[in-house]
PDB file of N, CA and C in Angstrom:
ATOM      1  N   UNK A   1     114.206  15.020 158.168  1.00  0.00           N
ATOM      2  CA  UNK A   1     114.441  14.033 159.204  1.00  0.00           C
ATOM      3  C   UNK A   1     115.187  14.694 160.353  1.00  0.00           C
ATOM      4  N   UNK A   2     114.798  14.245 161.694  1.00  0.00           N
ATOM      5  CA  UNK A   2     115.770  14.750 162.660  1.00  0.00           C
ATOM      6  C   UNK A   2     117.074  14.161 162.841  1.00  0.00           C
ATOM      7  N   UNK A   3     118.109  15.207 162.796  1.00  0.00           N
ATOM      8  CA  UNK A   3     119.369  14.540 162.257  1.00  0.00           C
ATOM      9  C   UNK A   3     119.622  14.228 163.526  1.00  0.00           C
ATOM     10  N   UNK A   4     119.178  14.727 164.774  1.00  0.00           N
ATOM     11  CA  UNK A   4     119.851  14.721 166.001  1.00  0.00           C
ATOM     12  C   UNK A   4     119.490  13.384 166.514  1.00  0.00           C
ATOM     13  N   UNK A   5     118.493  12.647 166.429  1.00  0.00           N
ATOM     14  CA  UNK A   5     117.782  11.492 166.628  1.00  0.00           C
ATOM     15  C   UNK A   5     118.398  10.220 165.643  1.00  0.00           C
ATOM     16  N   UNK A   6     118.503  10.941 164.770  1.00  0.00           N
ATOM     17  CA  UNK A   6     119.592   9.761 163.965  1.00  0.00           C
ATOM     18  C   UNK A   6     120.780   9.910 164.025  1.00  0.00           C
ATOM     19  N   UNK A   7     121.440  10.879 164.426  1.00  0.00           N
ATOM     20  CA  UNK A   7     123.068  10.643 165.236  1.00  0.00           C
ATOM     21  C   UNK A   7     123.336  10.318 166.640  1.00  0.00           C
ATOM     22  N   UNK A   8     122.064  10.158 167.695  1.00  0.00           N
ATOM     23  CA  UNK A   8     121.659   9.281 168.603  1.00  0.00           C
ATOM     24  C   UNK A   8     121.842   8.130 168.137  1.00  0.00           C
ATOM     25  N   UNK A   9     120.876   7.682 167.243  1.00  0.00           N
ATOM     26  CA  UNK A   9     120.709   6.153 166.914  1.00  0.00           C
ATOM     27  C   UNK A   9     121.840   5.212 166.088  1.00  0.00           C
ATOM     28  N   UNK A  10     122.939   6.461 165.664  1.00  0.00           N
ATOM     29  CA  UNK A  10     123.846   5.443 164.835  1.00  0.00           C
ATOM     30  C   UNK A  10     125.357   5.506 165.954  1.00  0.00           C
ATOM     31  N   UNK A  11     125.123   6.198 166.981  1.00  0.00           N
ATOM     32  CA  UNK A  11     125.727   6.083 168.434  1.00  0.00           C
ATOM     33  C   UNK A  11     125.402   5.621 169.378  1.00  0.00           C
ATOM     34  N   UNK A  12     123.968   4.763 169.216  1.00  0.00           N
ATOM     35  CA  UNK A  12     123.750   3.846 170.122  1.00  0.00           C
ATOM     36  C   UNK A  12     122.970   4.433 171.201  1.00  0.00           C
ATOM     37  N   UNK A  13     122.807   5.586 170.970  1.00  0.00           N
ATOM     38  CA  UNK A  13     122.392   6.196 172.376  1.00  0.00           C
ATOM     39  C   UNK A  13     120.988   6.439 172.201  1.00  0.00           C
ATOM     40  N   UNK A  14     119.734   6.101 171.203  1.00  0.00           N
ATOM     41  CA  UNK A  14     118.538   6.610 170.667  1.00  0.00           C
ATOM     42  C   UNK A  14     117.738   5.299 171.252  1.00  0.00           C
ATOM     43  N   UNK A  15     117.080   5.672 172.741  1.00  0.00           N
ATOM     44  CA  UNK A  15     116.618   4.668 173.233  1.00  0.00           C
ATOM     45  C   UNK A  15     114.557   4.313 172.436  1.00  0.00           C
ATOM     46  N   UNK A  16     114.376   4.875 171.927  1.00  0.00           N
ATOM     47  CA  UNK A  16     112.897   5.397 171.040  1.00  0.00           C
ATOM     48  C   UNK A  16     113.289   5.275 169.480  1.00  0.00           C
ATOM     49  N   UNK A  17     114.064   4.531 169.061  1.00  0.00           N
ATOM     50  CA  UNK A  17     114.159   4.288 167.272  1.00  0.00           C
ATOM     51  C   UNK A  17     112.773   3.903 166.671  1.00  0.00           C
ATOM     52  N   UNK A  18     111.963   3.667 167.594  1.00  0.00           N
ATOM     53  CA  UNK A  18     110.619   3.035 166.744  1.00  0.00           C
ATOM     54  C   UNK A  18     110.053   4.719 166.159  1.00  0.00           C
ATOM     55  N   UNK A  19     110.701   6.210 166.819  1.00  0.00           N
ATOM     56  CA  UNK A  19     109.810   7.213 166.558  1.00  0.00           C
ATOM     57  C   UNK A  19     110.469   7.183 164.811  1.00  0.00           C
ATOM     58  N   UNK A  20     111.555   7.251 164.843  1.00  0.00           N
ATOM     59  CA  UNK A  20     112.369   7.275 163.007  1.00  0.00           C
ATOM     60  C   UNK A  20     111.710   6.159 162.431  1.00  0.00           C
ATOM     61  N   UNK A  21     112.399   4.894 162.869  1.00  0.00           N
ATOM     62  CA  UNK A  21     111.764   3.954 162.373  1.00  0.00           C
ATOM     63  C   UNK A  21     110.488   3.395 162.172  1.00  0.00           C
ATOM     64  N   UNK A  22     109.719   2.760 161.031  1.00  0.00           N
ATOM     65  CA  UNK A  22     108.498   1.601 161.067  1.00  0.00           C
ATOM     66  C   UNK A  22     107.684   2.145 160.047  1.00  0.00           C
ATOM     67  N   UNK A  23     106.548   1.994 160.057  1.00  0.00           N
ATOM     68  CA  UNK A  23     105.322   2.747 159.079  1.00  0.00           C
ATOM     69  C   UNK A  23     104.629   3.723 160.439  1.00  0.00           C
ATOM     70  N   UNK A  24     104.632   4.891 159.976  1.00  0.00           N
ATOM     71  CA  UNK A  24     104.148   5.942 160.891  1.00  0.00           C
ATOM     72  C   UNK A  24     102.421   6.158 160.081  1.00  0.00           C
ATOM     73  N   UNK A  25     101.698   6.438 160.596  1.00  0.00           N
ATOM     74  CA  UNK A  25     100.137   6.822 160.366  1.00  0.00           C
ATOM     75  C   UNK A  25     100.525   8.652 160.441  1.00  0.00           C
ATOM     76  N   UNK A  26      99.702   8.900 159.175  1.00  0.00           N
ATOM     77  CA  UNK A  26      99.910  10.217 158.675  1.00  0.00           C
ATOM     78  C   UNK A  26      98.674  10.164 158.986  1.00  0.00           C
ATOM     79  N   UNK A  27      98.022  11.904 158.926  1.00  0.00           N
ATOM     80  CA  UNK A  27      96.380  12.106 158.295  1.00  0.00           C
ATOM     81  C   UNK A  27      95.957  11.689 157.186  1.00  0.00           C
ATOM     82  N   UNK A  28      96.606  11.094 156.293  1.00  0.00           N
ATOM     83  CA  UNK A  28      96.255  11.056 154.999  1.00  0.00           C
ATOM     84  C   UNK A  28      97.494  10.347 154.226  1.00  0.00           C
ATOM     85  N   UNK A  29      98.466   9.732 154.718  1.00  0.00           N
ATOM     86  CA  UNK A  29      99.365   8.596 154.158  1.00  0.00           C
ATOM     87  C   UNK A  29      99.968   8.040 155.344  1.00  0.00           C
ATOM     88  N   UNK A  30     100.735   6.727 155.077  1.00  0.00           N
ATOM     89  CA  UNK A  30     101.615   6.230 155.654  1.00  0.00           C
ATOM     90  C   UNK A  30     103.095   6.844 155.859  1.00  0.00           C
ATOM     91  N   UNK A  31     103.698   6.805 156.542  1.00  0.00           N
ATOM     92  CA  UNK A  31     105.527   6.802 156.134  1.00  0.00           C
ATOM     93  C   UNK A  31     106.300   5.695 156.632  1.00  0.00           C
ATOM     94  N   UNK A  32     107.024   5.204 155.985  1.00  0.00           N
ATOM     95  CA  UNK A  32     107.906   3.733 156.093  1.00  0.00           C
ATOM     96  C   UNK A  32     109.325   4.022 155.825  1.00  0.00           C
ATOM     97  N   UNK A  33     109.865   4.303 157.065  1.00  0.00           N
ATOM     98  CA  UNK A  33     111.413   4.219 156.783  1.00  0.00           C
ATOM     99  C   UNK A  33     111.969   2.829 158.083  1.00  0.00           C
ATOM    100  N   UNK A  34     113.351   2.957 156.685  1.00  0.00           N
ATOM    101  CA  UNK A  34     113.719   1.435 157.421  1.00  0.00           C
ATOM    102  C   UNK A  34     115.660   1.648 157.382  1.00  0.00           C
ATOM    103  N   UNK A  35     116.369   1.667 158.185  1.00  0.00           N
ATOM    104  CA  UNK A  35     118.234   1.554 158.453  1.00  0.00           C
ATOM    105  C   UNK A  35     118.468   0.337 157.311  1.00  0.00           C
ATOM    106  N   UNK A  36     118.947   0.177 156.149  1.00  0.00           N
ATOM    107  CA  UNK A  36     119.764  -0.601 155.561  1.00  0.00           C
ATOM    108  C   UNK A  36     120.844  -0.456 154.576  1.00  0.00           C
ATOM    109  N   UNK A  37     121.940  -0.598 155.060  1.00  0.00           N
ATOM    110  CA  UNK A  37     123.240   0.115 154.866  1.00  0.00           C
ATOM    111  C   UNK A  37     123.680  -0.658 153.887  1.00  0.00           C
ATOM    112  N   UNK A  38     123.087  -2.035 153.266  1.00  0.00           N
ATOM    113  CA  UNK A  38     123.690  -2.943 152.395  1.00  0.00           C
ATOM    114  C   UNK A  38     122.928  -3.213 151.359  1.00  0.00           C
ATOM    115  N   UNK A  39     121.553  -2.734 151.425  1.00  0.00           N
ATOM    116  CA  UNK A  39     120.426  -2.970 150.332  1.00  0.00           C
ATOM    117  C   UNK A  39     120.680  -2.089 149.049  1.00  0.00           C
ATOM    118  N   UNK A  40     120.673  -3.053 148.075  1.00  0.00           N
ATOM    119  CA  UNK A  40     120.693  -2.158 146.620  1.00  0.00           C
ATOM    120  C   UNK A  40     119.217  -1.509 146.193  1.00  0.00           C
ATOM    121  N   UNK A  41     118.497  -2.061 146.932  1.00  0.00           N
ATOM    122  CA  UNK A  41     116.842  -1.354 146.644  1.00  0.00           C
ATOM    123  C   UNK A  41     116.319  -1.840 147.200  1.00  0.00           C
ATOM    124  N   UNK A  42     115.008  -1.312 147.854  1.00  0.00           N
ATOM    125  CA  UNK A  42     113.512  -1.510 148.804  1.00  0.00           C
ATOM    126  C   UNK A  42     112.812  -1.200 148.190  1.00  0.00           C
ATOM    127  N   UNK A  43     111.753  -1.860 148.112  1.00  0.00           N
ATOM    128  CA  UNK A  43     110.063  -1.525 148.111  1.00  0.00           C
ATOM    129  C   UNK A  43     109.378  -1.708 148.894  1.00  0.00           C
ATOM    130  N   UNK A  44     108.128  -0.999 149.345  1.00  0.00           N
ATOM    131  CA  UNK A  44     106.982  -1.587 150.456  1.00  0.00           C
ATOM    132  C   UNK A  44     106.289  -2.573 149.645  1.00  0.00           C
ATOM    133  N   UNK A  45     105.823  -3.289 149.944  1.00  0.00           N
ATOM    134  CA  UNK A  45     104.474  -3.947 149.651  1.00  0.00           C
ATOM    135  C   UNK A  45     103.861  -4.877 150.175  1.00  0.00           C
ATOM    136  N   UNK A  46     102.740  -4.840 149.786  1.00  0.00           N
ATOM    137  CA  UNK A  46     101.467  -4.872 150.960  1.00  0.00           C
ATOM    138  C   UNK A  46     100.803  -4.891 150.405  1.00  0.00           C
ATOM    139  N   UNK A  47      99.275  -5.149 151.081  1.00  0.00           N
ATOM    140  CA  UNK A  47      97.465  -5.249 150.405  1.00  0.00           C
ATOM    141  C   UNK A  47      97.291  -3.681 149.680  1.00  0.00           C
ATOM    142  N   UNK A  48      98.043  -3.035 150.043  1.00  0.00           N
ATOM    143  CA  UNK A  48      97.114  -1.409 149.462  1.00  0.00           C
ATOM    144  C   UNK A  48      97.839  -1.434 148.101  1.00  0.00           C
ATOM    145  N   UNK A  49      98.828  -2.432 147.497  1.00  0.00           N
ATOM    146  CA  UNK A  49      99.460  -2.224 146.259  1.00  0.00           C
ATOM    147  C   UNK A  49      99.464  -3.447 145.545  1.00  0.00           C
ATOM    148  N   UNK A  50      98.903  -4.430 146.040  1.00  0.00           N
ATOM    149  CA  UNK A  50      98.933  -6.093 145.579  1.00  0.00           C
ATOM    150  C   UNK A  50      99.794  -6.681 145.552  1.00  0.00           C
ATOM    151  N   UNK A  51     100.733  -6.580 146.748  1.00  0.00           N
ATOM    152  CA  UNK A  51     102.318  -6.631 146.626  1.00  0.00           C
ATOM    153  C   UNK A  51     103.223  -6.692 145.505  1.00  0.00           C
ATOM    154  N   UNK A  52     102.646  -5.520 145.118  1.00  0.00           N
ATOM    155  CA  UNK A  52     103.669  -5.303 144.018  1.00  0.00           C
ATOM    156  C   UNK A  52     104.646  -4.400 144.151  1.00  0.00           C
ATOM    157  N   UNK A  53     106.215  -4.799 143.970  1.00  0.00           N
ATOM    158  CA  UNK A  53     107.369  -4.127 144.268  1.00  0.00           C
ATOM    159  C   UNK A  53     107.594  -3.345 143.247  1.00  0.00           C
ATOM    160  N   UNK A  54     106.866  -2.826 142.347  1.00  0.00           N
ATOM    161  CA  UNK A  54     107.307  -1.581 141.670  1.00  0.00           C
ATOM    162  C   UNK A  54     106.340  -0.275 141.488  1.00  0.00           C
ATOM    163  N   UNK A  55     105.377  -0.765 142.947  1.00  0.00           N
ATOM    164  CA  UNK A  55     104.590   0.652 142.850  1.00  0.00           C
ATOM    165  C   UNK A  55     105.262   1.385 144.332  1.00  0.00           C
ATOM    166  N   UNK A  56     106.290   0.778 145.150  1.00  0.00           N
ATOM    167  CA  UNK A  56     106.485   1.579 146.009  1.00  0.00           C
ATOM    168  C   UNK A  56     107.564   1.835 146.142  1.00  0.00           C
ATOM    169  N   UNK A  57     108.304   1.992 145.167  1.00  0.00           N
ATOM    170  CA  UNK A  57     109.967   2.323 145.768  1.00  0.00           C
ATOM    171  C   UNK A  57     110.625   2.895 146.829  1.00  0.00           C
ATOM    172  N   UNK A  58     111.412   2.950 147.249  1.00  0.00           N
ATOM    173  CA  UNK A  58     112.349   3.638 148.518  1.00  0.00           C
ATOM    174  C   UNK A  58     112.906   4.398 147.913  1.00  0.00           C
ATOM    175  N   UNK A  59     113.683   5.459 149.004  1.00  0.00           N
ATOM    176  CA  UNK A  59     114.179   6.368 148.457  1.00  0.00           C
ATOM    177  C   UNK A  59     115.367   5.949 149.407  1.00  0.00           C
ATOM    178  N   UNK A  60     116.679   6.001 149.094  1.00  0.00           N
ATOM    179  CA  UNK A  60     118.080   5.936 150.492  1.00  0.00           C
ATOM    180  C   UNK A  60     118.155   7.529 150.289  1.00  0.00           C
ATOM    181  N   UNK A  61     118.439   7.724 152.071  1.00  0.00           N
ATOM    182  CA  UNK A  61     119.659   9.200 151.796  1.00  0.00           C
ATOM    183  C   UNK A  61     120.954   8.552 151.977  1.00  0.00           C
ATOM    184  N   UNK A  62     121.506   9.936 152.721  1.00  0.00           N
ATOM    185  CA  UNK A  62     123.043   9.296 152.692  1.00  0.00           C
ATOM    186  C   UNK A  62     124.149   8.928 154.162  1.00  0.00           C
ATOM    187  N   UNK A  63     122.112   8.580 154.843  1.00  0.00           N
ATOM    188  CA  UNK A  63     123.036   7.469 155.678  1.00  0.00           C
ATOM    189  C   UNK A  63     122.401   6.395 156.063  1.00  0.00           C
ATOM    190  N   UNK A  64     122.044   5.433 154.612  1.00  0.00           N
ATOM    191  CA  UNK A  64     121.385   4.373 154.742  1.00  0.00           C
ATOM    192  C   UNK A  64     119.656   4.244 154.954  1.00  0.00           C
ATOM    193  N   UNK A  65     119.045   5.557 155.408  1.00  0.00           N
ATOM    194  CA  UNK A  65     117.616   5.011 156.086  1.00  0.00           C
ATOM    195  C   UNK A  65     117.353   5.385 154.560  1.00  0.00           C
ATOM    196  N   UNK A  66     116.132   4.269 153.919  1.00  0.00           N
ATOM    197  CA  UNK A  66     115.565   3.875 153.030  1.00  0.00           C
ATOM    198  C   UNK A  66     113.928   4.612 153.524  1.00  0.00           C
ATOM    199  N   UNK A  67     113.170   5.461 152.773  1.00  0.00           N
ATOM    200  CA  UNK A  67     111.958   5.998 153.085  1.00  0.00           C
ATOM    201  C   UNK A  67     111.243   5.597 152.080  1.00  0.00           C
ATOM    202  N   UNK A  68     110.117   6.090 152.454  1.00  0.00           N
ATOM    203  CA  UNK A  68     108.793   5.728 151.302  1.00  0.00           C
ATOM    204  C   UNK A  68     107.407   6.325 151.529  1.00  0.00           C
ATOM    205  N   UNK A  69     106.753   7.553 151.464  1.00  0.00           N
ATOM    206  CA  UNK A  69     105.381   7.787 151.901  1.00  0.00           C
ATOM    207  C   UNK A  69     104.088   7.094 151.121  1.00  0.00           C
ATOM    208  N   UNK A  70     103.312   6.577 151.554  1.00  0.00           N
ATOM    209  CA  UNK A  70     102.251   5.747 150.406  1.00  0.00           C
ATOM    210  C   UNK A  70     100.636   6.242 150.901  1.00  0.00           C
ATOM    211  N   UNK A  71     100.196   7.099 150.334  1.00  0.00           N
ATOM    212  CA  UNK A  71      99.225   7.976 150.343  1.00  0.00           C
ATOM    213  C   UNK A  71      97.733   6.712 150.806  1.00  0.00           C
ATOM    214  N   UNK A  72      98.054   5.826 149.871  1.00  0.00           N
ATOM    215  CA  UNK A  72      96.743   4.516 149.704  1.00  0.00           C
ATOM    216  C   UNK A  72      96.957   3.768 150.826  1.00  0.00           C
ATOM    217  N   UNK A  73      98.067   3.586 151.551  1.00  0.00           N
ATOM    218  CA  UNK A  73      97.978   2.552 152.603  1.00  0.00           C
ATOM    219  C   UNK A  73      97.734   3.276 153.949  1.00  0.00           C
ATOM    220  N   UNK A  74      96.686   2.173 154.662  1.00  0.00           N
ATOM    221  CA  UNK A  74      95.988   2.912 155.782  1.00  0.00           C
ATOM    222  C   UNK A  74      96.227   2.025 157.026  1.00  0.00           C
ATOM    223  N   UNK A  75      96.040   2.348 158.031  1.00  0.00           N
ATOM    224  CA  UNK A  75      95.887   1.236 159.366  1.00  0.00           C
ATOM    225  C   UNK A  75      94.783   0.265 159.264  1.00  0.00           C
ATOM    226  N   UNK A  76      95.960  -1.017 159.428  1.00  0.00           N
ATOM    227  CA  UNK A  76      95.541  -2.547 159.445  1.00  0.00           C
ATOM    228  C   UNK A  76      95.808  -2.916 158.130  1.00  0.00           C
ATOM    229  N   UNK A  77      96.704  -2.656 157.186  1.00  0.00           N
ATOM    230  CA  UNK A  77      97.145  -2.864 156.416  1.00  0.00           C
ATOM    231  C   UNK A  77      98.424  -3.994 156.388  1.00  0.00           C
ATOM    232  N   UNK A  78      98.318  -4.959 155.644  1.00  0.00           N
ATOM    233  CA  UNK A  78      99.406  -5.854 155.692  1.00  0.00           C
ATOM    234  C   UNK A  78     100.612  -5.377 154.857  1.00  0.00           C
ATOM    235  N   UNK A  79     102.295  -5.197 155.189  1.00  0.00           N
ATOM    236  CA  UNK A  79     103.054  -5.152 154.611  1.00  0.00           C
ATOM    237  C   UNK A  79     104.782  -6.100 155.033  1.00  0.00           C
ATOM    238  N   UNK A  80     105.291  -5.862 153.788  1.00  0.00           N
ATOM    239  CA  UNK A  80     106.872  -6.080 154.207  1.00  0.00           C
ATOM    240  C   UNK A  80     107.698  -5.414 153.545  1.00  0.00           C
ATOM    241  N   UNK A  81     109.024  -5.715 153.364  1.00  0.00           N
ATOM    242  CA  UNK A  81     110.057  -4.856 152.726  1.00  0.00           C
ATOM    243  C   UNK A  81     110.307  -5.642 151.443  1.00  0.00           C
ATOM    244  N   UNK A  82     110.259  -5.701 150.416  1.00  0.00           N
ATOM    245  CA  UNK A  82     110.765  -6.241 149.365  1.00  0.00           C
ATOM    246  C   UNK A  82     112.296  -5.646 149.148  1.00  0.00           C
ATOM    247  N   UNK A  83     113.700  -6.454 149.716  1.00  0.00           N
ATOM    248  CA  UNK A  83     114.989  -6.012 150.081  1.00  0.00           C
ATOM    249  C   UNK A  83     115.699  -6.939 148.576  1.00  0.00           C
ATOM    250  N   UNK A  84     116.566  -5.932 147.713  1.00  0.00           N
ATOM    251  CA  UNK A  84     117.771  -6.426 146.975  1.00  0.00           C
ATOM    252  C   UNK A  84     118.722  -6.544 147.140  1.00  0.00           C
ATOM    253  N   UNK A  85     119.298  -7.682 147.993  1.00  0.00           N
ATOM    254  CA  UNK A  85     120.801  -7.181 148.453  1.00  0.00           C
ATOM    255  C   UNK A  85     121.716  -7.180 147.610  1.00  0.00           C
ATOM    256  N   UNK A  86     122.922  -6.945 148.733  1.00  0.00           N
ATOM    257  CA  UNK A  86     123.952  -6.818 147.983  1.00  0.00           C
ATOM    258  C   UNK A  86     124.728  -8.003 146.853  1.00  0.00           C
ATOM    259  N   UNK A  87     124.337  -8.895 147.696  1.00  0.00           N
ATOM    260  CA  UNK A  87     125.038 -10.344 147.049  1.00  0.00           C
ATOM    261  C   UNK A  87     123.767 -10.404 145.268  1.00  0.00           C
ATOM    262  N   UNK A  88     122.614  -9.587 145.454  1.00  0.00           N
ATOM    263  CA  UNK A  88     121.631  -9.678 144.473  1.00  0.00           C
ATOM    264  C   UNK A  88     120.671 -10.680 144.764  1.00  0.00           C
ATOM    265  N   UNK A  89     120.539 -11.591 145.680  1.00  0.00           N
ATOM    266  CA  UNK A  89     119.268 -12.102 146.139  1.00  0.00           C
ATOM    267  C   UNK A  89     118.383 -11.547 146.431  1.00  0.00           C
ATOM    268  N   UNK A  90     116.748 -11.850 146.359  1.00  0.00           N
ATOM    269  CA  UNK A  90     115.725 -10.397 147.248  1.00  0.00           C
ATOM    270  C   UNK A  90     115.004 -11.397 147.760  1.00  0.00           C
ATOM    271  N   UNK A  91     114.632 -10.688 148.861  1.00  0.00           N
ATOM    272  CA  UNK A  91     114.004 -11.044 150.355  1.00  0.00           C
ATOM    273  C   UNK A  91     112.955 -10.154 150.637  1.00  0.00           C
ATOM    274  N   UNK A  92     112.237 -10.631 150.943  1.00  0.00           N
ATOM    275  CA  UNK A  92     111.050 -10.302 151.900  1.00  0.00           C
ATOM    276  C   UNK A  92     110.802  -9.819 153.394  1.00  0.00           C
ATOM    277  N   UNK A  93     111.273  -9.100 154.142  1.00  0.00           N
ATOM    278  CA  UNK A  93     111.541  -8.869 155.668  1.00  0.00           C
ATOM    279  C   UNK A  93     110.100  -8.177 156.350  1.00  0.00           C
ATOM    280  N   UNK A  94     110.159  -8.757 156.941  1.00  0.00           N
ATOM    281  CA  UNK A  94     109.386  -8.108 158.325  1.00  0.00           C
ATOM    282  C   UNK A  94     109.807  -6.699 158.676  1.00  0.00           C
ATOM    283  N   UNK A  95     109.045  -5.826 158.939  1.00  0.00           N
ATOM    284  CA  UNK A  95     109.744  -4.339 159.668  1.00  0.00           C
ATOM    285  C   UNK A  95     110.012  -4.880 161.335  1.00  0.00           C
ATOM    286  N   UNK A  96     110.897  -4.425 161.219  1.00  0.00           N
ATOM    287  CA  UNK A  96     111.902  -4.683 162.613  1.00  0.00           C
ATOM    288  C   UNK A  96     111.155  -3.543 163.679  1.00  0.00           C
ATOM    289  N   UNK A  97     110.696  -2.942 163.145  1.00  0.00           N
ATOM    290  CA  UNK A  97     110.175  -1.623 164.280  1.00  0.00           C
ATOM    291  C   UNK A  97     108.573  -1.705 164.117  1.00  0.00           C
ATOM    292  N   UNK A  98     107.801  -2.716 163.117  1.00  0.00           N
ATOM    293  CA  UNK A  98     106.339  -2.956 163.383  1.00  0.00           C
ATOM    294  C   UNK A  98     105.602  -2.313 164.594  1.00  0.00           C
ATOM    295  N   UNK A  99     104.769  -1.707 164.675  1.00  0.00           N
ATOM    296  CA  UNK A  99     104.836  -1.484 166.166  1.00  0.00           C
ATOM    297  C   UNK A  99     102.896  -3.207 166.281  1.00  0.00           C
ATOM    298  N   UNK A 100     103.014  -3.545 165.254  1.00  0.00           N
ATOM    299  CA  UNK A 100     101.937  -4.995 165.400  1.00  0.00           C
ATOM    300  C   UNK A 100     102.146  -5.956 163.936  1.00  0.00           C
ATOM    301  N   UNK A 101     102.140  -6.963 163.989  1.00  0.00           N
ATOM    302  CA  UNK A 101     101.851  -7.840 163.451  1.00  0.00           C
ATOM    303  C   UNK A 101     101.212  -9.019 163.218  1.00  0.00           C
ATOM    304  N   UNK A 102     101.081  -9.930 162.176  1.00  0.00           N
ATOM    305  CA  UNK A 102     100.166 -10.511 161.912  1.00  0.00           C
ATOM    306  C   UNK A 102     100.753 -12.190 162.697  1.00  0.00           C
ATOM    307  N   UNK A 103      99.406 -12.969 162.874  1.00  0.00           N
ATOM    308  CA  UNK A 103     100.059 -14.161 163.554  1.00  0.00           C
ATOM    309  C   UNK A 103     100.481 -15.331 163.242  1.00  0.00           C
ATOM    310  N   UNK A 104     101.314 -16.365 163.507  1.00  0.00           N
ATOM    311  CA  UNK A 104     101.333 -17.348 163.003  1.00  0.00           C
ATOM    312  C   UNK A 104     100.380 -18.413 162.423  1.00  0.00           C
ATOM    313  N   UNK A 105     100.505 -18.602 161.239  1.00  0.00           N
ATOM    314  CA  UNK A 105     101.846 -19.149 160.170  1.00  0.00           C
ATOM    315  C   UNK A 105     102.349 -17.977 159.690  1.00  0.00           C
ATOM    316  N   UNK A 106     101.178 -16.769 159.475  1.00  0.00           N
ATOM    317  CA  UNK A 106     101.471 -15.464 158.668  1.00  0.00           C
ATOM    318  C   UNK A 106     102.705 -14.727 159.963  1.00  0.00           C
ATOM    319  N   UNK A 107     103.416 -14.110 159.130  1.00  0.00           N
ATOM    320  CA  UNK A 107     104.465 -13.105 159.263  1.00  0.00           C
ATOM    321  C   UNK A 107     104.108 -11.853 158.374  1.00  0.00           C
ATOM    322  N   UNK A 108     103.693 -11.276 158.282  1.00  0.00           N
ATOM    323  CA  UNK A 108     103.907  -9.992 157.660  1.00  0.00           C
ATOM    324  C   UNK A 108     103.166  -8.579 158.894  1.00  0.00           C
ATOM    325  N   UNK A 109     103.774  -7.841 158.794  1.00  0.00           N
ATOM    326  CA  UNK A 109     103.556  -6.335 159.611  1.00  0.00           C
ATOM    327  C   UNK A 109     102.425  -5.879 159.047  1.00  0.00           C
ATOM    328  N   UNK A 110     101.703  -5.403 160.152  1.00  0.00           N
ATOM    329  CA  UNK A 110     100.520  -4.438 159.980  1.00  0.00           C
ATOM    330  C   UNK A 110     100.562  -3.621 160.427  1.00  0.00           C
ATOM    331  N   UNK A 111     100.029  -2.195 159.686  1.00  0.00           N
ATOM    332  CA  UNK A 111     100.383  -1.040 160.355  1.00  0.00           C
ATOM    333  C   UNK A 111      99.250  -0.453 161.270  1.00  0.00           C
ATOM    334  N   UNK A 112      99.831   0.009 162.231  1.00  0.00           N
ATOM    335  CA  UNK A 112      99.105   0.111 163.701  1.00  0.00           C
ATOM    336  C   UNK A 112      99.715   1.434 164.158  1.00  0.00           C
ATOM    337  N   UNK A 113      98.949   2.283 164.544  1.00  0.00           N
ATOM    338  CA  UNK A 113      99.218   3.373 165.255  1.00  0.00           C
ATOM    339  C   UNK A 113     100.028   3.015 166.753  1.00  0.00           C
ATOM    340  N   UNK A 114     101.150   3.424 167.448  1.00  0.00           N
ATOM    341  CA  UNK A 114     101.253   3.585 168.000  1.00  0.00           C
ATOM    342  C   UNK A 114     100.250   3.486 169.331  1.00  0.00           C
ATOM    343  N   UNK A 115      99.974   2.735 170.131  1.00  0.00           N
ATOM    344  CA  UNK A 115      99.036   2.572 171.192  1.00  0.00           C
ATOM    345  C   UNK A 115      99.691   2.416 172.805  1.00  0.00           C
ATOM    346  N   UNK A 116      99.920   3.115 173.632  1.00  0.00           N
ATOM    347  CA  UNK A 116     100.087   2.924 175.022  1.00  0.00           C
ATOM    348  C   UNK A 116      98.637   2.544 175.803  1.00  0.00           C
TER     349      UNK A 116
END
């Protein structure tokens, strides 16, 4: 990870967090990192796993960003965060750095390449 881009971003000064953050499009996997400094565990899940929270675990380092590469999930794929907090409730979140999502009633992130 670029440490310099994430000691930007935890100083406020990292005006581009969507490049660290969101589901990034690989040649050949996804990557999903997400900032949560209070979560006891993450999972992705989404259509490429049947939202099931125990085929995608996160990984934390040790300053909170939660990662995950998922080889099977591709663009236009539906996902969210399956979050354990601290209090031990789990939640479902939206990626905050989506760069598209799906429309109302539905809420869940789809992963989308980057497009200008």
């Amino acid at each position: 990870m670029d440490h310099k881009k994430t000691k930007a971003f935890f100083e406020g000064r990292e005006l581009r967090a969507y490049n660290i953050f969101g589901a990034h499009v690989k040649p050949k996997s996804v990557e999903f990192k997400v900032w949560a400094p209070h979560a006891q565990s993450i999972s992705v899940i989404g259509t490429f796993n049947n939202w099931d929270e125990k085929k995608n675990v996160m990984k934390k380092d040790d300053q909170s960003i939660w990662s995950c590469t998922i080889r099977n999930a591709k663009e236009g794929d539906s996902y969210k965060y399956r979050v354990l907090r601290a209090n031990g409730d789990t939640i479902d979140k939206v990626d905050p750095y989506a760069f598209y999502s799906e429309l109302r009633p539905n809420n869940a992130s789809i992963i989308s390449s980057l497009k200008f």
